[in-house]
PDB file of N, CA and C in Angstrom:
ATOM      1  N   UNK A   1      -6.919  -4.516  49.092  1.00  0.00           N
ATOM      2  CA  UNK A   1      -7.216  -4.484  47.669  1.00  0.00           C
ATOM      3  C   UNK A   1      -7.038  -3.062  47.136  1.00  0.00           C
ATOM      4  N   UNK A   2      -6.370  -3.062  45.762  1.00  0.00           N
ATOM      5  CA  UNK A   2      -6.128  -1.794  45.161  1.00  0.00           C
ATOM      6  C   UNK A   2      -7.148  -1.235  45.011  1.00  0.00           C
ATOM      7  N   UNK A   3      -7.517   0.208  45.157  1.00  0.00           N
ATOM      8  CA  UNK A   3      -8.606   1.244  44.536  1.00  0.00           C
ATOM      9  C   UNK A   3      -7.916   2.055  43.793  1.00  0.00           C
ATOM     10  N   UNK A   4      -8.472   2.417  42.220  1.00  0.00           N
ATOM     11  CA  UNK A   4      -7.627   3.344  41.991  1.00  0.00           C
ATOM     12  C   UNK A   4      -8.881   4.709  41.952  1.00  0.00           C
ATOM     13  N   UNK A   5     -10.031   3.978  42.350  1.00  0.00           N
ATOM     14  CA  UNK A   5     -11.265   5.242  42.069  1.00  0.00           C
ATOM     15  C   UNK A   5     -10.471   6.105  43.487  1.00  0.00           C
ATOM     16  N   UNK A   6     -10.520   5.501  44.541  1.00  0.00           N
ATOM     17  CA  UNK A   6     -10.637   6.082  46.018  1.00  0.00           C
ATOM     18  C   UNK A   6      -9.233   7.246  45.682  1.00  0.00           C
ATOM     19  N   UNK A   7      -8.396   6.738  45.184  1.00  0.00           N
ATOM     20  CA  UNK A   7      -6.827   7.659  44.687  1.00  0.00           C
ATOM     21  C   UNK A   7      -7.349   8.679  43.770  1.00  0.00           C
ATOM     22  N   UNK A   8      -7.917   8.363  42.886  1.00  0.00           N
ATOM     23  CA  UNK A   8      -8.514   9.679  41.635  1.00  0.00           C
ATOM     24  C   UNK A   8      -9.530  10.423  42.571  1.00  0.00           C
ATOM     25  N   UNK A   9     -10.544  10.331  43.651  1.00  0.00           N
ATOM     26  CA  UNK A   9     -10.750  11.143  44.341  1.00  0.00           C
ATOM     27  C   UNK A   9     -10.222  12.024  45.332  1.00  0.00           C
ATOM     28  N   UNK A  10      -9.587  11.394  45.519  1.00  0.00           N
ATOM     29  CA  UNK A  10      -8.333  12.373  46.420  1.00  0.00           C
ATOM     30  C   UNK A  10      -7.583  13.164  45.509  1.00  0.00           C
ATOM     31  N   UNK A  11      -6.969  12.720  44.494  1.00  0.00           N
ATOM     32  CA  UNK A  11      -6.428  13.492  43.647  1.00  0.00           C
ATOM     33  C   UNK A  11      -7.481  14.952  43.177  1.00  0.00           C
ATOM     34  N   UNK A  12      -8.527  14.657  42.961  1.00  0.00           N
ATOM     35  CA  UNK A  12      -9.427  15.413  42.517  1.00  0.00           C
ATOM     36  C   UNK A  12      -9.621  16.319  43.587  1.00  0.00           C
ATOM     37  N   UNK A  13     -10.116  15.848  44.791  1.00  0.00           N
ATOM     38  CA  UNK A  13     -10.446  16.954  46.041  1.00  0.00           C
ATOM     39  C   UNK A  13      -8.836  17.767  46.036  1.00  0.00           C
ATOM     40  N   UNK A  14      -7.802  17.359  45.694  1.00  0.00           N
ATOM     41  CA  UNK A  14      -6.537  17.937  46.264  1.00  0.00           C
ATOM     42  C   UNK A  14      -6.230  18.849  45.052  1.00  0.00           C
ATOM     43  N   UNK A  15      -6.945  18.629  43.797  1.00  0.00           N
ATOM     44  CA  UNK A  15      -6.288  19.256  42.856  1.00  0.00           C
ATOM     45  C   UNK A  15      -6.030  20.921  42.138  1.00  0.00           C
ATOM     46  N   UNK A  16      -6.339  21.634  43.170  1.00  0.00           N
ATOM     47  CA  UNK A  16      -6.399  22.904  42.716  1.00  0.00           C
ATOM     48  C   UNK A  16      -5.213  23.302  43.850  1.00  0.00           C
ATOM     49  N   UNK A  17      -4.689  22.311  44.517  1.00  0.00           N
ATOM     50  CA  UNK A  17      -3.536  22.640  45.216  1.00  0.00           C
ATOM     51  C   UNK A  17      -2.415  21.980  44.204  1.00  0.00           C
ATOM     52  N   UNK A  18      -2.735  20.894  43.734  1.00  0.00           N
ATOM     53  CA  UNK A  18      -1.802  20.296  42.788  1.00  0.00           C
ATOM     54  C   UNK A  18      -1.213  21.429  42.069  1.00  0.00           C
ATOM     55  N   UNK A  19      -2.163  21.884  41.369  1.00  0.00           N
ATOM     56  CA  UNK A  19      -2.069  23.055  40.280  1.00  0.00           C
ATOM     57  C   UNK A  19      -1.293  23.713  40.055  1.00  0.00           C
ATOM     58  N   UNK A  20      -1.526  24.624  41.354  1.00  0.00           N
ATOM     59  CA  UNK A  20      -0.586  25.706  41.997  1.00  0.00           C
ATOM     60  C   UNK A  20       0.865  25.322  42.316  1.00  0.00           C
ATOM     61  N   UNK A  21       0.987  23.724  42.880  1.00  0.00           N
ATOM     62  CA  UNK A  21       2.551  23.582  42.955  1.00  0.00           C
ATOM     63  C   UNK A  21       3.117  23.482  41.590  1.00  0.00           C
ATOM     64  N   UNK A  22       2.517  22.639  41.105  1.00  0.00           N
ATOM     65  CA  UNK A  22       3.363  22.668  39.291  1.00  0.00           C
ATOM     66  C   UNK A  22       3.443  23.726  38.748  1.00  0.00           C
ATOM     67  N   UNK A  23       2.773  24.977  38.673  1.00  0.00           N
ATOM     68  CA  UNK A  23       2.558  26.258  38.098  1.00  0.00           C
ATOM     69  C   UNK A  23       3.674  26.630  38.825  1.00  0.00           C
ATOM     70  N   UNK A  24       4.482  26.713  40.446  1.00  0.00           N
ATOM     71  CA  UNK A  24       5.262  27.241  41.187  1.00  0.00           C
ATOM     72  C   UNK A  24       6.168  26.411  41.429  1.00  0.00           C
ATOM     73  N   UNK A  25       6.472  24.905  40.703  1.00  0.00           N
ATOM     74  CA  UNK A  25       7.804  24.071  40.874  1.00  0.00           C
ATOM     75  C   UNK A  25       8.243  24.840  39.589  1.00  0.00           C
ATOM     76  N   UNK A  26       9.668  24.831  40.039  1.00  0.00           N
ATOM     77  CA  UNK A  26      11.287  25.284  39.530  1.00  0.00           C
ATOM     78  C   UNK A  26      11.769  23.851  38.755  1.00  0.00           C
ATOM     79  N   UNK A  27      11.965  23.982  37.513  1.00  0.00           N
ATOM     80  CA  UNK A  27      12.404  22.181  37.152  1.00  0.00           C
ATOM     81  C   UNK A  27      13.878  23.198  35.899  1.00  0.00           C
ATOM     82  N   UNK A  28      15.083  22.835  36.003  1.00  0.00           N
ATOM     83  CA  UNK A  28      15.705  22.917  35.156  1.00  0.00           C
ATOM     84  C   UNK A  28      15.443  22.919  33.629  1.00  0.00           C
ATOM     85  N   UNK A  29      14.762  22.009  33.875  1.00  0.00           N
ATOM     86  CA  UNK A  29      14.642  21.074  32.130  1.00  0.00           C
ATOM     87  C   UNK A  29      13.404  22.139  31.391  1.00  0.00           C
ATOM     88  N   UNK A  30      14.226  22.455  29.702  1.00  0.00           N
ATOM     89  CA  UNK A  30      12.786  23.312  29.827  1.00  0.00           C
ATOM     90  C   UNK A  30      11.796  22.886  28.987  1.00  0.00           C
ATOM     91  N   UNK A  31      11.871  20.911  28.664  1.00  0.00           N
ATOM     92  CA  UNK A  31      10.886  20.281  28.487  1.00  0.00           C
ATOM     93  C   UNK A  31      10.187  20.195  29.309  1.00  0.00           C
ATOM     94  N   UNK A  32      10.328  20.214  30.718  1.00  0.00           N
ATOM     95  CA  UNK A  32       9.190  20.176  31.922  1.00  0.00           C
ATOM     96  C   UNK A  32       8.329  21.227  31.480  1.00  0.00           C
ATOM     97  N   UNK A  33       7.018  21.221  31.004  1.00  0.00           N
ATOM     98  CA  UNK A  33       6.133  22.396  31.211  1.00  0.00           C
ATOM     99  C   UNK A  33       5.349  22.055  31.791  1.00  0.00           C
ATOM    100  N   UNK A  34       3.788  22.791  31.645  1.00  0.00           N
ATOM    101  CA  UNK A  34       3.350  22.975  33.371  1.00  0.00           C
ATOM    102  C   UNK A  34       2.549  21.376  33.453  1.00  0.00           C
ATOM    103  N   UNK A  35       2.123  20.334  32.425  1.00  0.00           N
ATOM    104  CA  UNK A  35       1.729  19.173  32.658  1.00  0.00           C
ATOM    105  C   UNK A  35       2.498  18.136  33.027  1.00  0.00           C
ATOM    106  N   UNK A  36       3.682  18.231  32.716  1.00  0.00           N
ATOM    107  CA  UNK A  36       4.699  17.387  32.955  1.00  0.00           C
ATOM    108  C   UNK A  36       5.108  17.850  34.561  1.00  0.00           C
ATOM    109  N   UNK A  37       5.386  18.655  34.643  1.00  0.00           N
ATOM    110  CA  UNK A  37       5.470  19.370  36.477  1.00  0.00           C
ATOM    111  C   UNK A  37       3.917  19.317  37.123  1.00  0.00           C
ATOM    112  N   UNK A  38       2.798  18.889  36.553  1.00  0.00           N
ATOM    113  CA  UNK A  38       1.925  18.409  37.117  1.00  0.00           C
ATOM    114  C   UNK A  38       2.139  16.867  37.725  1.00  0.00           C
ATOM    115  N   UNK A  39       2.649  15.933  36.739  1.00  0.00           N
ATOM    116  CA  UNK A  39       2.999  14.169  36.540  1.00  0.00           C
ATOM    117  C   UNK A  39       4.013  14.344  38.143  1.00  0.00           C
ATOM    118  N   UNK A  40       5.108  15.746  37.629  1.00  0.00           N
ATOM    119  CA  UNK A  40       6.174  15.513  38.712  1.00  0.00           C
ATOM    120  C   UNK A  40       5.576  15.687  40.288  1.00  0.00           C
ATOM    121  N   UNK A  41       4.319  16.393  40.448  1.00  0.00           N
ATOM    122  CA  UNK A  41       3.877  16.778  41.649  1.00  0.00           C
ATOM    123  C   UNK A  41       3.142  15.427  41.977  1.00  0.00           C
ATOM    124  N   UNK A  42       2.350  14.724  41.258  1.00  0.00           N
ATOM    125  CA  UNK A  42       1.702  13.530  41.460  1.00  0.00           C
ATOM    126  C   UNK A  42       2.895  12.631  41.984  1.00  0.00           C
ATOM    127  N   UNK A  43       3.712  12.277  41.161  1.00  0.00           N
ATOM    128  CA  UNK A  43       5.184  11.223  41.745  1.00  0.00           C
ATOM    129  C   UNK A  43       5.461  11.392  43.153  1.00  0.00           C
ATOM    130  N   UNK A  44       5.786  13.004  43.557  1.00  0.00           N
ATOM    131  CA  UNK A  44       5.989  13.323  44.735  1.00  0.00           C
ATOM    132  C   UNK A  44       4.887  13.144  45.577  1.00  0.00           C
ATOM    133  N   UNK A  45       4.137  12.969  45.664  1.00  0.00           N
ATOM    134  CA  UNK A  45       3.292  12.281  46.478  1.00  0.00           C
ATOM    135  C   UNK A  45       3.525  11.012  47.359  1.00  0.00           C
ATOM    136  N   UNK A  46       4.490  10.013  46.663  1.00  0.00           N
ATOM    137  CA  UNK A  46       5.101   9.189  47.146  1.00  0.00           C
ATOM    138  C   UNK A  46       6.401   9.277  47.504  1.00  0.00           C
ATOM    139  N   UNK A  47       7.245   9.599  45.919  1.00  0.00           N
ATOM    140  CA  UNK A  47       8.383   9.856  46.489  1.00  0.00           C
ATOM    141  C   UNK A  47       9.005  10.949  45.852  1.00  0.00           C
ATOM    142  N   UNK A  48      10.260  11.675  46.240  1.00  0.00           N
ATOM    143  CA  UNK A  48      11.103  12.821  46.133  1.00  0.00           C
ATOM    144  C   UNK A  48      11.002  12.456  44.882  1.00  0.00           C
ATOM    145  N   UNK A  49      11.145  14.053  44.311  1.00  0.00           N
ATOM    146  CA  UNK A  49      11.719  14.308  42.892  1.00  0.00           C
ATOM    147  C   UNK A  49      13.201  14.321  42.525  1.00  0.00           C
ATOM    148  N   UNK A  50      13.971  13.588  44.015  1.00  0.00           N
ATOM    149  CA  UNK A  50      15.280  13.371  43.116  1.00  0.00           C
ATOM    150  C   UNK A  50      15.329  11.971  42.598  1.00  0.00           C
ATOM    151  N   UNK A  51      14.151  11.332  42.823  1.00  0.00           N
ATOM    152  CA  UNK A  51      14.235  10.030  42.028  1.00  0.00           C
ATOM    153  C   UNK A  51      13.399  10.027  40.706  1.00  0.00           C
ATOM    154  N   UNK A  52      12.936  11.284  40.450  1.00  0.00           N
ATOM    155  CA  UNK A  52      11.948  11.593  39.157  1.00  0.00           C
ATOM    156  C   UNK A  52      13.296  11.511  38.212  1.00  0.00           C
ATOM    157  N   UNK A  53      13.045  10.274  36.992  1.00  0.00           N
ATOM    158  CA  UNK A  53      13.981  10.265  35.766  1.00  0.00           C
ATOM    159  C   UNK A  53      13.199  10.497  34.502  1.00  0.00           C
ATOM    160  N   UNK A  54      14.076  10.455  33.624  1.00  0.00           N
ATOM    161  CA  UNK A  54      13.351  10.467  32.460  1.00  0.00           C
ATOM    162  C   UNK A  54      12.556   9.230  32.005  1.00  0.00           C
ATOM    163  N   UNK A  55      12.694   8.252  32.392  1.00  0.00           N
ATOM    164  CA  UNK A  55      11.755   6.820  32.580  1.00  0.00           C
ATOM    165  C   UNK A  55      10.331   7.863  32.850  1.00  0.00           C
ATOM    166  N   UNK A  56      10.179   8.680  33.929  1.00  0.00           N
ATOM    167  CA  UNK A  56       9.099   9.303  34.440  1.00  0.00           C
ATOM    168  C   UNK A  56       8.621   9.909  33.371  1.00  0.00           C
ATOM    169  N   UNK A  57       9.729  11.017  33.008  1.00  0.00           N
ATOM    170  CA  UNK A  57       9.172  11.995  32.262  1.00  0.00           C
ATOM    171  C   UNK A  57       8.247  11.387  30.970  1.00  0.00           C
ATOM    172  N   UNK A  58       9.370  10.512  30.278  1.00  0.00           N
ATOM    173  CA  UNK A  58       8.508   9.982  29.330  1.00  0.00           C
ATOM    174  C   UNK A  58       7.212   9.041  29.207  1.00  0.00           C
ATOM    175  N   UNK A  59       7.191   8.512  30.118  1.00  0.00           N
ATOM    176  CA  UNK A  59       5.441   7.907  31.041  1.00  0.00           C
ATOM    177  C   UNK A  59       4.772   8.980  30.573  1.00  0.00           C
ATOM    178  N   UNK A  60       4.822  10.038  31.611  1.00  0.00           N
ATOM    179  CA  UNK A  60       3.577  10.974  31.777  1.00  0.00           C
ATOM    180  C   UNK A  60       3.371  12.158  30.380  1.00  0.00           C
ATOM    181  N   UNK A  61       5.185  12.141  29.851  1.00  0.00           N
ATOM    182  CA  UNK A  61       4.478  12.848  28.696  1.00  0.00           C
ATOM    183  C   UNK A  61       3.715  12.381  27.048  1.00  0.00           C
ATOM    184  N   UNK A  62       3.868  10.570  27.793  1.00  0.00           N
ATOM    185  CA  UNK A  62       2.944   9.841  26.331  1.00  0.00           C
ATOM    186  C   UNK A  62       1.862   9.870  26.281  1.00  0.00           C
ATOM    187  N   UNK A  63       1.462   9.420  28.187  1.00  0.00           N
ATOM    188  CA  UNK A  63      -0.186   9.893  28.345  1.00  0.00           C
ATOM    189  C   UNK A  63      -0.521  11.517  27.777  1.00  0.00           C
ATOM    190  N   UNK A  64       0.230  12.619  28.046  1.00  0.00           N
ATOM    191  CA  UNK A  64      -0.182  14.064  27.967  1.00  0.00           C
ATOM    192  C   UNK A  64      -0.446  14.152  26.759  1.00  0.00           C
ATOM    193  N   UNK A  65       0.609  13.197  25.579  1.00  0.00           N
ATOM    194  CA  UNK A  65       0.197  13.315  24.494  1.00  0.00           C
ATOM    195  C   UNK A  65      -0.900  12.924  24.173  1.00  0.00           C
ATOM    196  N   UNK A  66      -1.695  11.813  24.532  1.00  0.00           N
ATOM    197  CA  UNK A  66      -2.577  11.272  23.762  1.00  0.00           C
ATOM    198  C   UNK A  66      -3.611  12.082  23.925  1.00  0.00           C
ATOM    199  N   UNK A  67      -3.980  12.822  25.059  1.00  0.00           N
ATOM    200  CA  UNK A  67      -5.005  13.954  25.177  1.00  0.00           C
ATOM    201  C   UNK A  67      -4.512  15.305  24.546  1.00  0.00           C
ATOM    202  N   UNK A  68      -3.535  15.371  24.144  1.00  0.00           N
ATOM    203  CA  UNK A  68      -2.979  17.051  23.839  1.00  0.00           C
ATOM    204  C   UNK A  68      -3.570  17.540  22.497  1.00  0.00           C
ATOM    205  N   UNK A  69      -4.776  17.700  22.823  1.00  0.00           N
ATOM    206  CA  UNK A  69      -5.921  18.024  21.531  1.00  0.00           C
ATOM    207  C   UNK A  69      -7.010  19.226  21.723  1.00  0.00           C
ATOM    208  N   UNK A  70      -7.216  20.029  20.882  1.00  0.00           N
ATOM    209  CA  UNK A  70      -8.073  20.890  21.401  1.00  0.00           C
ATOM    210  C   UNK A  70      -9.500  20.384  21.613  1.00  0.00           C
ATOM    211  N   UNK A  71      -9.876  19.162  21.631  1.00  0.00           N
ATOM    212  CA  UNK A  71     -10.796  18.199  22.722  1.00  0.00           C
ATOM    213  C   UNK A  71     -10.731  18.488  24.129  1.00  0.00           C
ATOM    214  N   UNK A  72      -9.848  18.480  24.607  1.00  0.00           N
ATOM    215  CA  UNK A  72      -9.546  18.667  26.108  1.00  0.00           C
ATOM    216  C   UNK A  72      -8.967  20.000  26.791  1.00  0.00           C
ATOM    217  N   UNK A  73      -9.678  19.673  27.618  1.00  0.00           N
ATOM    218  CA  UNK A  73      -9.445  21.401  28.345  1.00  0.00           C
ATOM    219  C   UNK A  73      -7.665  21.122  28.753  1.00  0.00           C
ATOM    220  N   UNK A  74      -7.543  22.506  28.952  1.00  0.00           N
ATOM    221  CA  UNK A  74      -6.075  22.328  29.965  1.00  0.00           C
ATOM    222  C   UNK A  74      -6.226  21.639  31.482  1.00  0.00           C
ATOM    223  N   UNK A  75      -7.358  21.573  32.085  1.00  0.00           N
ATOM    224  CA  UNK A  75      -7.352  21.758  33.653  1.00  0.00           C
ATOM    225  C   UNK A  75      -7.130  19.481  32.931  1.00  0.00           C
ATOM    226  N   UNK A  76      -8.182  19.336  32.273  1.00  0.00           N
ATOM    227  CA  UNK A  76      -8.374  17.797  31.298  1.00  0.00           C
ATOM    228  C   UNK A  76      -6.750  17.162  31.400  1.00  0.00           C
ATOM    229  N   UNK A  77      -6.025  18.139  30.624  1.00  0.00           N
ATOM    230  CA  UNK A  77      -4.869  17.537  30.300  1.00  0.00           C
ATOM    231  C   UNK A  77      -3.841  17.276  31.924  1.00  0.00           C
ATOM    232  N   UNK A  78      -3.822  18.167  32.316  1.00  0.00           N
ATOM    233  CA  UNK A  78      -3.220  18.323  33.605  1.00  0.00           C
ATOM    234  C   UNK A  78      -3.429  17.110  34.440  1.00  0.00           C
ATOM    235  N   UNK A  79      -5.152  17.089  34.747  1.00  0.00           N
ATOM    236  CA  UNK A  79      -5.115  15.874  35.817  1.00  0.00           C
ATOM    237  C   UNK A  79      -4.752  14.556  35.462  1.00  0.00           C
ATOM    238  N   UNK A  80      -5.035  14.148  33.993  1.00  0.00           N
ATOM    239  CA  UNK A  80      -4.223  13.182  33.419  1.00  0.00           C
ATOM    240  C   UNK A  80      -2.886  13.037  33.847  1.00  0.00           C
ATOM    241  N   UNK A  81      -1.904  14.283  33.491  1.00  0.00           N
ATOM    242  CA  UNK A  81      -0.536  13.791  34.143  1.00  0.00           C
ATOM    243  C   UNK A  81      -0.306  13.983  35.729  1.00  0.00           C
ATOM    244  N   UNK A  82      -0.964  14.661  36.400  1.00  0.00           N
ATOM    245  CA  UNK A  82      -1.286  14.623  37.738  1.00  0.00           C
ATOM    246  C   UNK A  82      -1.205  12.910  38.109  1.00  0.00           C
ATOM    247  N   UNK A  83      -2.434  11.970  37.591  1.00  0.00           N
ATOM    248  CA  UNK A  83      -2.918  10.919  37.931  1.00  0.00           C
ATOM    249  C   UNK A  83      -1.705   9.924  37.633  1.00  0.00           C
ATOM    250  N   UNK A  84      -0.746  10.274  36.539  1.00  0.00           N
ATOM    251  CA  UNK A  84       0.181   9.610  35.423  1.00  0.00           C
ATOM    252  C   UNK A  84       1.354   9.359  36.668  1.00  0.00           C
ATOM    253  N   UNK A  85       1.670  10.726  36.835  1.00  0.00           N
ATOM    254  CA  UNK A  85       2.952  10.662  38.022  1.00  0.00           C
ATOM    255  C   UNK A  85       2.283  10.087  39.304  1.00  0.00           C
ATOM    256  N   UNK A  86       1.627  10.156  39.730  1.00  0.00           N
ATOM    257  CA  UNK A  86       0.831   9.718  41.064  1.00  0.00           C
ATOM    258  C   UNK A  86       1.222   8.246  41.361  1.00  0.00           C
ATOM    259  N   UNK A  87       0.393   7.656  40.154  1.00  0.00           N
ATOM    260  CA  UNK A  87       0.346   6.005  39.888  1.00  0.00           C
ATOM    261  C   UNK A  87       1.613   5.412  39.572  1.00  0.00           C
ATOM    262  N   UNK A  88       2.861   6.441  38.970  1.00  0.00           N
ATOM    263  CA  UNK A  88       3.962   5.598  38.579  1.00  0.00           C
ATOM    264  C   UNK A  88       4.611   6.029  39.974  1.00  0.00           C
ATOM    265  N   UNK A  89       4.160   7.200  40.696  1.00  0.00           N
ATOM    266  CA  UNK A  89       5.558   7.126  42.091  1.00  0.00           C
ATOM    267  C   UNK A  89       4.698   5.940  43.213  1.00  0.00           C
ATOM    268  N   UNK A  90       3.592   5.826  42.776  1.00  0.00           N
ATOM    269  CA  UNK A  90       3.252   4.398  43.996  1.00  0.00           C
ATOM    270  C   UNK A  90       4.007   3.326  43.492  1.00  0.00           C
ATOM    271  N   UNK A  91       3.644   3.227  41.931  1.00  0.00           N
ATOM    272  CA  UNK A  91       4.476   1.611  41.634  1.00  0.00           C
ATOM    273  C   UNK A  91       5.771   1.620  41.715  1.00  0.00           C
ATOM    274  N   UNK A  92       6.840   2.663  41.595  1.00  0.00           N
ATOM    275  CA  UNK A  92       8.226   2.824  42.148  1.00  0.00           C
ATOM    276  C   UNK A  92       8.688   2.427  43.574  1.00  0.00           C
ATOM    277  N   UNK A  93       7.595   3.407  44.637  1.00  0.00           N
ATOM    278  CA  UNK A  93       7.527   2.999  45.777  1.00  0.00           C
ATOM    279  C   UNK A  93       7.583   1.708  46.427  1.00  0.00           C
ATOM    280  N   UNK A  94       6.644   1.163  45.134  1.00  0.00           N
ATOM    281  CA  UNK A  94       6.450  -0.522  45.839  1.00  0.00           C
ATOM    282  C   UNK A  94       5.204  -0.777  46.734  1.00  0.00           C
ATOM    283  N   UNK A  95       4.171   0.489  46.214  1.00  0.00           N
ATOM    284  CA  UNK A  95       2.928   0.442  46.547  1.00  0.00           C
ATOM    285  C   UNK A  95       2.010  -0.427  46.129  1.00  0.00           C
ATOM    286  N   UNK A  96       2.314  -0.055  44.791  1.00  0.00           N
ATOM    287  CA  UNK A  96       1.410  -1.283  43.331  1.00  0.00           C
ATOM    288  C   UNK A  96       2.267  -2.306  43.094  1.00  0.00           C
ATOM    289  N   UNK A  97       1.527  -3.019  42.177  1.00  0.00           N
ATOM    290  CA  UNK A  97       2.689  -3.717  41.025  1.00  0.00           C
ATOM    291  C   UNK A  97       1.996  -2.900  39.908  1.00  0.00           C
ATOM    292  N   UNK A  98       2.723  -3.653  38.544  1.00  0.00           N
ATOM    293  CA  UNK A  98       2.437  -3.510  37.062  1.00  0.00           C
ATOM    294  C   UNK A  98       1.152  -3.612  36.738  1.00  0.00           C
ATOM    295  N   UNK A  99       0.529  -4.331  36.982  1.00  0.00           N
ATOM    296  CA  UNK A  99      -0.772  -5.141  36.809  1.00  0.00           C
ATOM    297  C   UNK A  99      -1.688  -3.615  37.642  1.00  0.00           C
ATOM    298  N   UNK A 100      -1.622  -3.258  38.939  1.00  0.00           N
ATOM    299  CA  UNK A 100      -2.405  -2.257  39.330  1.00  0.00           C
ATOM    300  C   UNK A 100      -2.202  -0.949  38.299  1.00  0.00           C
ATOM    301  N   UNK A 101      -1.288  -0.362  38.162  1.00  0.00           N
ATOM    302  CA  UNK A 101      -0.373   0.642  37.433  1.00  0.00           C
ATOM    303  C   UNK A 101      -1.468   0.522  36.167  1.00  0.00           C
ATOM    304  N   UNK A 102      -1.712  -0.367  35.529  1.00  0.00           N
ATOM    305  CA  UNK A 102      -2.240  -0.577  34.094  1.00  0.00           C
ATOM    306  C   UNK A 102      -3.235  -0.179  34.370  1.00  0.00           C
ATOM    307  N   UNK A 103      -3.697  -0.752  35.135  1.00  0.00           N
ATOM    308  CA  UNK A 103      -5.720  -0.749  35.850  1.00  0.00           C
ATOM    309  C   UNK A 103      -6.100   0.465  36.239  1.00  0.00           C
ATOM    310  N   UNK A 104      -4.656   1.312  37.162  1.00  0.00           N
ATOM    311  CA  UNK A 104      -5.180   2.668  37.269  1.00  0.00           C
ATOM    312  C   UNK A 104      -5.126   3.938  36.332  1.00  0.00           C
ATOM    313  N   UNK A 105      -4.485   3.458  35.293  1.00  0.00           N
ATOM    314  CA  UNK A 105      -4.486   4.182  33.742  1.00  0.00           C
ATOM    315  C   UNK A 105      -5.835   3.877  32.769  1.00  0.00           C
ATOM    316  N   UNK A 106      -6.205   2.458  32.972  1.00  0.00           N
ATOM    317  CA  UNK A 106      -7.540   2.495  32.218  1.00  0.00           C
ATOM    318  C   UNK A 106      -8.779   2.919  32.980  1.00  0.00           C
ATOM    319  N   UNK A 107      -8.858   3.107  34.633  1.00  0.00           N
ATOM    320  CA  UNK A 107      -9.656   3.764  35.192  1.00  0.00           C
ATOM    321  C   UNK A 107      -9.631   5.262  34.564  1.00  0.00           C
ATOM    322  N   UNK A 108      -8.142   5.956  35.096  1.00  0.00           N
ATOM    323  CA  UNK A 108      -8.474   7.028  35.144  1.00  0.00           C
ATOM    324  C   UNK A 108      -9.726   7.671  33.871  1.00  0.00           C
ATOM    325  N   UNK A 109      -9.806   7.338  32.609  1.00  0.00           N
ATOM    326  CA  UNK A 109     -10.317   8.411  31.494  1.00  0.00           C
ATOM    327  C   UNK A 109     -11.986   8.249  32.164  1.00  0.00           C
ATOM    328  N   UNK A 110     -12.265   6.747  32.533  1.00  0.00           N
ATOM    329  CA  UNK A 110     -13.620   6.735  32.850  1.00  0.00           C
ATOM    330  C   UNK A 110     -13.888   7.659  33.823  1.00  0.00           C
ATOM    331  N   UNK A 111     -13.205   7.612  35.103  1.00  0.00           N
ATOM    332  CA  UNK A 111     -13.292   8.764  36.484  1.00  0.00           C
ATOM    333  C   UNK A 111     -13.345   9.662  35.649  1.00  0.00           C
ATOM    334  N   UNK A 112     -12.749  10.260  34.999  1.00  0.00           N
ATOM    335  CA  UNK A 112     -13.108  11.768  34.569  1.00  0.00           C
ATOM    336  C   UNK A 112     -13.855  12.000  33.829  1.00  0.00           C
ATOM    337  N   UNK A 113     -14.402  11.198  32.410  1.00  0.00           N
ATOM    338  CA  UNK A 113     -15.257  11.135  32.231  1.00  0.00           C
ATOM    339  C   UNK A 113     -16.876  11.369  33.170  1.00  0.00           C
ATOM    340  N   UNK A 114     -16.715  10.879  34.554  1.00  0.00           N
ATOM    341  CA  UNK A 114     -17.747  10.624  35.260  1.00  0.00           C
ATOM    342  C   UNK A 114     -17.805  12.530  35.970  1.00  0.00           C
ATOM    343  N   UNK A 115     -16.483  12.269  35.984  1.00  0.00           N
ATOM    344  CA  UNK A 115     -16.198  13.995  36.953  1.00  0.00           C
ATOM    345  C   UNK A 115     -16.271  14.956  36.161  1.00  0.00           C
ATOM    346  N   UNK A 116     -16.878  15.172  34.781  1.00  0.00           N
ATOM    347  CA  UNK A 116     -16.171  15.675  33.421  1.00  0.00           C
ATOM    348  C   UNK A 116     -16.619  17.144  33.583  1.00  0.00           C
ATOM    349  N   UNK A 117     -17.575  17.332  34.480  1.00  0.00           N
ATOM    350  CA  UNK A 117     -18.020  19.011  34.558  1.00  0.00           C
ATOM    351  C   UNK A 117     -17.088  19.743  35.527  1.00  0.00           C
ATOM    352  N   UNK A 118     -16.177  19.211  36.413  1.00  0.00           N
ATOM    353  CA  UNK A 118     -14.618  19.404  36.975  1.00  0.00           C
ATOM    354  C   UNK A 118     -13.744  19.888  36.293  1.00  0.00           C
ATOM    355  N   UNK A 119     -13.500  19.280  35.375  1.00  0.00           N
ATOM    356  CA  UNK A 119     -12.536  19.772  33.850  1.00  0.00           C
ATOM    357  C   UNK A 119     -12.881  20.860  33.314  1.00  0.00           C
TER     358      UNK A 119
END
């Protein structure tokens, strides 16, 4: 059975390493900034970033949008697309289906919500 809490904790314990790779990935594109190269470090988790497309990009940068408010911290916005790319390189993989993918997008705001002194 899918967890997507047990995945947002791992993500969370791992995430100040996350950080640092997106802050230190090299991306051509110079729409990639450092949340979107956060999404790309989450993807890679499953799989290579030569299968990261713009299908990806634009996933993780609709979620980035909907938080991209001075409401939310930066570290806030980040793990969002952290969690964004994570969940879409499992369902690429053929980890999830659609149906999990959805479930672990409406988890995530509550998890952080819960984790919110993290942010």
């Amino acid at each position: 059975m899918f967890d997507a809490i047990s995945h947002l904790d791992r993500l969370l314990n791992d995430f100040t390493t996350s950080k640092e790779s997106a802050l230190n990935l090299a991306s051509p594109n110079p729409e990639d900034d450092e949340y979107i190269r956060c999404g790309m470090i989450g993807f890679a988790k499953h799989l290579t970033l030569d299968r990261w497309s713009h299908l990806h990009f634009s996933y993780v940068q609709a979620l980035r949008d909907e938080v991209m408010t001075e409401d939310f911290s930066q570290d806030w916005i980040r793990f969002v697309c952290l969690a964004a790319g994570y969940f879409k390189g499992m369902a690429d993989a053929g980890l999830i289906d659609e149906v999990q993918l959805r479930l672990s997008e409406a988890q995530t705001p509550g998890f952080m919500w819960l984790k919110s002194p993290e942010f």
